[in-house]
N, C-alpha and C. Protein backbone atom coordinates (compact mmCIF):
# COMPACT_ATOMS: atom_id res chain seq x y z
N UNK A 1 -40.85 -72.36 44.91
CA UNK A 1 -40.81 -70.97 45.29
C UNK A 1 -41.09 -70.13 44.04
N UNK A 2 -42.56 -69.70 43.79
CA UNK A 2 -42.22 -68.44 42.99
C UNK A 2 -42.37 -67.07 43.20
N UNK A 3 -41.95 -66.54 42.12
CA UNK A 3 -41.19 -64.94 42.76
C UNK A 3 -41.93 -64.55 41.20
N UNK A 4 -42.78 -63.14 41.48
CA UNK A 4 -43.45 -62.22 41.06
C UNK A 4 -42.66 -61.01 40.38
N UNK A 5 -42.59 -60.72 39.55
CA UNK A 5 -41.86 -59.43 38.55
C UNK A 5 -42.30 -58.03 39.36
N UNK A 6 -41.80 -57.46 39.49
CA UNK A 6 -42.09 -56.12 39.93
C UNK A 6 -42.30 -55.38 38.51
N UNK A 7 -43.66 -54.66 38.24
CA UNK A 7 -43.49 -54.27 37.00
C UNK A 7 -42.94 -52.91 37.03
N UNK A 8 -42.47 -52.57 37.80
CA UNK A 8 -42.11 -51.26 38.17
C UNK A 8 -40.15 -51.33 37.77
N UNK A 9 -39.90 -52.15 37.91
CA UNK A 9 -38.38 -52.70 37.50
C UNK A 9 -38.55 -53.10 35.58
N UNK A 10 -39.17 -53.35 35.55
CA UNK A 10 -39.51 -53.20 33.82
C UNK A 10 -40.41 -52.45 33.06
N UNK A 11 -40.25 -51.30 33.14
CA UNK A 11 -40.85 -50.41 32.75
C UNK A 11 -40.90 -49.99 30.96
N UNK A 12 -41.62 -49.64 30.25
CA UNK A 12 -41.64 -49.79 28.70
C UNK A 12 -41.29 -48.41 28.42
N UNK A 13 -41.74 -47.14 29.45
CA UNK A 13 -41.25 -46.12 29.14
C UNK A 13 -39.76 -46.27 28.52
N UNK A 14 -39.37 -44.82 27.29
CA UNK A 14 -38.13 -44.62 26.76
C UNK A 14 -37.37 -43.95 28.08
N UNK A 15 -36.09 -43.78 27.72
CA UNK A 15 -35.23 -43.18 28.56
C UNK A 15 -35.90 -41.93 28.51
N UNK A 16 -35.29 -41.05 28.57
CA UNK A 16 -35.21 -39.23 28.60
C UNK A 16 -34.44 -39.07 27.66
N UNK A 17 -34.20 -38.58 26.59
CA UNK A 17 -33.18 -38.00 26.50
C UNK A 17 -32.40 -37.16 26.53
N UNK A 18 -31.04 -36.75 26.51
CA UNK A 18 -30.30 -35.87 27.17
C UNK A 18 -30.22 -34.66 26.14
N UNK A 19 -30.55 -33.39 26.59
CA UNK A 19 -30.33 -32.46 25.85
C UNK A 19 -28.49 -32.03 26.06
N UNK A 20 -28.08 -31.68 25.18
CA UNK A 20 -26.78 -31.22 25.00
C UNK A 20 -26.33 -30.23 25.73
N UNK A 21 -24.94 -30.17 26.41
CA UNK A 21 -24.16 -28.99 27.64
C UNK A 21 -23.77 -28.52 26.47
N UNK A 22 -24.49 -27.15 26.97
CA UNK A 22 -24.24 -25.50 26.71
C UNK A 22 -22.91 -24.78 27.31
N UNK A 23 -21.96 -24.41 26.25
CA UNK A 23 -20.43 -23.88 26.95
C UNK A 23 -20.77 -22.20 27.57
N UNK A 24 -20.66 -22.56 28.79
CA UNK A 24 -20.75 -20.95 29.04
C UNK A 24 -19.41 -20.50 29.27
N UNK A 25 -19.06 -19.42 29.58
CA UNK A 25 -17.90 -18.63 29.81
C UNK A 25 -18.12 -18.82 31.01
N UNK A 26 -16.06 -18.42 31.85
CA UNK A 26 -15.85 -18.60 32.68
C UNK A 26 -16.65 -17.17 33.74
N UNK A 27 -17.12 -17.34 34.71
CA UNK A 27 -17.02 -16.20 35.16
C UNK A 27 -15.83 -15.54 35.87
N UNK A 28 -15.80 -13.90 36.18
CA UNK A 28 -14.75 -14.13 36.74
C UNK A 28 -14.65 -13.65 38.18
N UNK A 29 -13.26 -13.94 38.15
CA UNK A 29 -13.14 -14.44 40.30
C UNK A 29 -13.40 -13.27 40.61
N UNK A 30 -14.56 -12.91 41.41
CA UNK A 30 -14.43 -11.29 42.18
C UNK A 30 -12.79 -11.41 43.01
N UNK A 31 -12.29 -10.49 43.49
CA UNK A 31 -11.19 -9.88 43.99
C UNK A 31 -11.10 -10.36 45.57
N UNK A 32 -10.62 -11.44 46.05
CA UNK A 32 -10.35 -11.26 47.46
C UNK A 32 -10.34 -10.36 48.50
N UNK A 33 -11.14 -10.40 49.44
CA UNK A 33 -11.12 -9.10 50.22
C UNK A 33 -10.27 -9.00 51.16
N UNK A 34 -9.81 -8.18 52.08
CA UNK A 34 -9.00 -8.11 52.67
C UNK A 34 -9.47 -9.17 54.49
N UNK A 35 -9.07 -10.12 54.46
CA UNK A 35 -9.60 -10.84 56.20
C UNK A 35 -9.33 -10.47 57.06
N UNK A 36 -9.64 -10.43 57.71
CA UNK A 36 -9.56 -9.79 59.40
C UNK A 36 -8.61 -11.24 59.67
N UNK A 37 -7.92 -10.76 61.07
CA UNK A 37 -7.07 -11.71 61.60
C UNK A 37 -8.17 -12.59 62.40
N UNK A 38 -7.88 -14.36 61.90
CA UNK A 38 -8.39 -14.78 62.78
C UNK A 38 -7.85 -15.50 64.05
N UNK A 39 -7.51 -15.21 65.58
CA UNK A 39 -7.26 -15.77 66.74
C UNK A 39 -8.17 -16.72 67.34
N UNK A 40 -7.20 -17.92 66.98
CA UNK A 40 -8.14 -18.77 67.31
C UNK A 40 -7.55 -19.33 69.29
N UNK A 41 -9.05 -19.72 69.80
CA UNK A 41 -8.35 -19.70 71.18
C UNK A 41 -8.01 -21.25 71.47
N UNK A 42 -8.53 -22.31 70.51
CA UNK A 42 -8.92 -23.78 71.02
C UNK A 42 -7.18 -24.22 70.64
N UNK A 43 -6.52 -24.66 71.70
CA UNK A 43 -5.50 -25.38 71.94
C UNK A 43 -5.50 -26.48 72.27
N UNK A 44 -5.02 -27.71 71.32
CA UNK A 44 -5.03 -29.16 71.52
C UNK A 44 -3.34 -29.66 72.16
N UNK A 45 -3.20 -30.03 72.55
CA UNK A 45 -2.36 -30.80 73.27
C UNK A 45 -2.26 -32.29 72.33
N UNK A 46 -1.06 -32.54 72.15
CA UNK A 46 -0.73 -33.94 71.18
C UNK A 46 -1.40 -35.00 72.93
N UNK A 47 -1.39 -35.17 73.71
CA UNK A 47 -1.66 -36.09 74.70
C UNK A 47 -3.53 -36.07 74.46
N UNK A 48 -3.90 -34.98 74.06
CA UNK A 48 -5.68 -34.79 74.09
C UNK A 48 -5.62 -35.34 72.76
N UNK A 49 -5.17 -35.02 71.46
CA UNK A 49 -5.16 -35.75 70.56
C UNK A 49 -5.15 -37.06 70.32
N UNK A 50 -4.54 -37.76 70.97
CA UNK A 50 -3.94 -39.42 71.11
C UNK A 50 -5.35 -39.86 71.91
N UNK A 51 -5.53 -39.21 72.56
CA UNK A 51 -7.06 -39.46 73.22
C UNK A 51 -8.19 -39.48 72.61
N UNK A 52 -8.45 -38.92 71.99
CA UNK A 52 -9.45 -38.20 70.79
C UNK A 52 -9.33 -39.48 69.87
N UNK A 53 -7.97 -39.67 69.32
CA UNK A 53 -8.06 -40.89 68.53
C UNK A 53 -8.52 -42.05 68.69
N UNK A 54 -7.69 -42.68 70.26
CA UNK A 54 -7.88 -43.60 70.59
C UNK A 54 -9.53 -44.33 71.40
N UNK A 55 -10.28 -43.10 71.22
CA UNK A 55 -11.95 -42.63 71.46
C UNK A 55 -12.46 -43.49 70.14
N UNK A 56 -12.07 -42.17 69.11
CA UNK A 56 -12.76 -42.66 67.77
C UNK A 56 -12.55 -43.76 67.40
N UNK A 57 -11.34 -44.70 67.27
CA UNK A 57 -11.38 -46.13 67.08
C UNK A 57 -11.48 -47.14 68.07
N UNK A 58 -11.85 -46.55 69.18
CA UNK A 58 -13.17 -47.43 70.22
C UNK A 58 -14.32 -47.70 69.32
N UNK A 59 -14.75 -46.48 68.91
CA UNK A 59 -16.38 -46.34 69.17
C UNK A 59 -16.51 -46.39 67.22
N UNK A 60 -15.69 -46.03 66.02
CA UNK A 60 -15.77 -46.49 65.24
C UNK A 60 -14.90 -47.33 64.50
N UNK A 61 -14.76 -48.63 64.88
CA UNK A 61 -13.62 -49.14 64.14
C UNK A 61 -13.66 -49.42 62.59
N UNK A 62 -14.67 -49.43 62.25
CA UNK A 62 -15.03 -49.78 60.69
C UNK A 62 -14.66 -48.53 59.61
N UNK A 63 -14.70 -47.49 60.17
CA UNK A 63 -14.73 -46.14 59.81
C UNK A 63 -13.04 -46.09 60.19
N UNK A 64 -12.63 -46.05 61.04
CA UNK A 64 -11.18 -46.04 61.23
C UNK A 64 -10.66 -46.26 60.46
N UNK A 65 -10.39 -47.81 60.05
CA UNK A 65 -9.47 -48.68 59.62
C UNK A 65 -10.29 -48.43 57.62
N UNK A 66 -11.23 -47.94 57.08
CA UNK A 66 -11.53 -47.96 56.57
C UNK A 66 -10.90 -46.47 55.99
N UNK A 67 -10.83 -45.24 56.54
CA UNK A 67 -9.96 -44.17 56.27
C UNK A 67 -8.75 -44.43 56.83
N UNK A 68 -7.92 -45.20 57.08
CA UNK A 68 -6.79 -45.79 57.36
C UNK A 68 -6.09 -45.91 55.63
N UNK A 69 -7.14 -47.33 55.44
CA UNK A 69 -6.66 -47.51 53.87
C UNK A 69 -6.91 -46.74 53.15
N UNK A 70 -7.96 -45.98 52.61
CA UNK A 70 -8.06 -45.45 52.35
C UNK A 70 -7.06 -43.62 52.04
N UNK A 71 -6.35 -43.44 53.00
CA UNK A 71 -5.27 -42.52 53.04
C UNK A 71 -4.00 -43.51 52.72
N UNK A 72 -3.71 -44.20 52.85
CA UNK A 72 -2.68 -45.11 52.35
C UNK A 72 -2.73 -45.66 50.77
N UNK A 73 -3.80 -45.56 50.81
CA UNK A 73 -3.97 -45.73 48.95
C UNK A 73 -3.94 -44.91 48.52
N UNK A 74 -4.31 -43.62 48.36
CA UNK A 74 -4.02 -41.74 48.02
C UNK A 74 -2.13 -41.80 48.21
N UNK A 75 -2.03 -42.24 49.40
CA UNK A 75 -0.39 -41.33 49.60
C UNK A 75 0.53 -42.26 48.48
N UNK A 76 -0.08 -43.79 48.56
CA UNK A 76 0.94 -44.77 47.07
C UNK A 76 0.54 -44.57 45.77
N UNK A 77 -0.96 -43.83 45.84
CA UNK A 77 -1.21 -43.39 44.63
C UNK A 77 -0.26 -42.01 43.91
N UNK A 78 -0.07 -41.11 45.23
CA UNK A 78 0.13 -39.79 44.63
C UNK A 78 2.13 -40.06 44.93
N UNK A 79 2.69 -41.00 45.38
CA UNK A 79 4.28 -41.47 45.13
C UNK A 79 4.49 -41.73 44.19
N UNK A 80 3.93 -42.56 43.34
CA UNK A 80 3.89 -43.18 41.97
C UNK A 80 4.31 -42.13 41.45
């Protein structure tokens, strides 16, 4: 079996090099404006919730169980 070099993976060009970060000043925070009230109308029900869940880890279990651990490693990270 032989296998061909991609010459594109070994390239002779130099790197780039990096020009140096420039310290700028902070800008500053414009002033918060005043918000209007927001009423929100969408009401969930903990029973539509449990539903909703039990949907998403139908249809993604890899993604589930993957932000599962993922929040469980944050919450033993941030106990420590």
């Amino acid at each position: 079996m032989v296998m061909k070099d991609d010459p594109e993976l070994f390239a002779t060009d130099p790197a780039p090099k990096r020009r140096p970060r420039t310290k700028r000043a902070a800008a500053p925070d414009p002033e918060p404006e005043a918000a209007p009230a927001i009423v929100s109308e969408a009401v969930a029900t903990l029973d539509d919730l449990r539903v909703a869940g039990e949907r998403f880890i139908r249809e993604q279990p890899l993604l589930a169980v993957s932000l599962a651990v993922g929040l469980g490693y944050l919450i033993g990270r941030l106990r420590r």
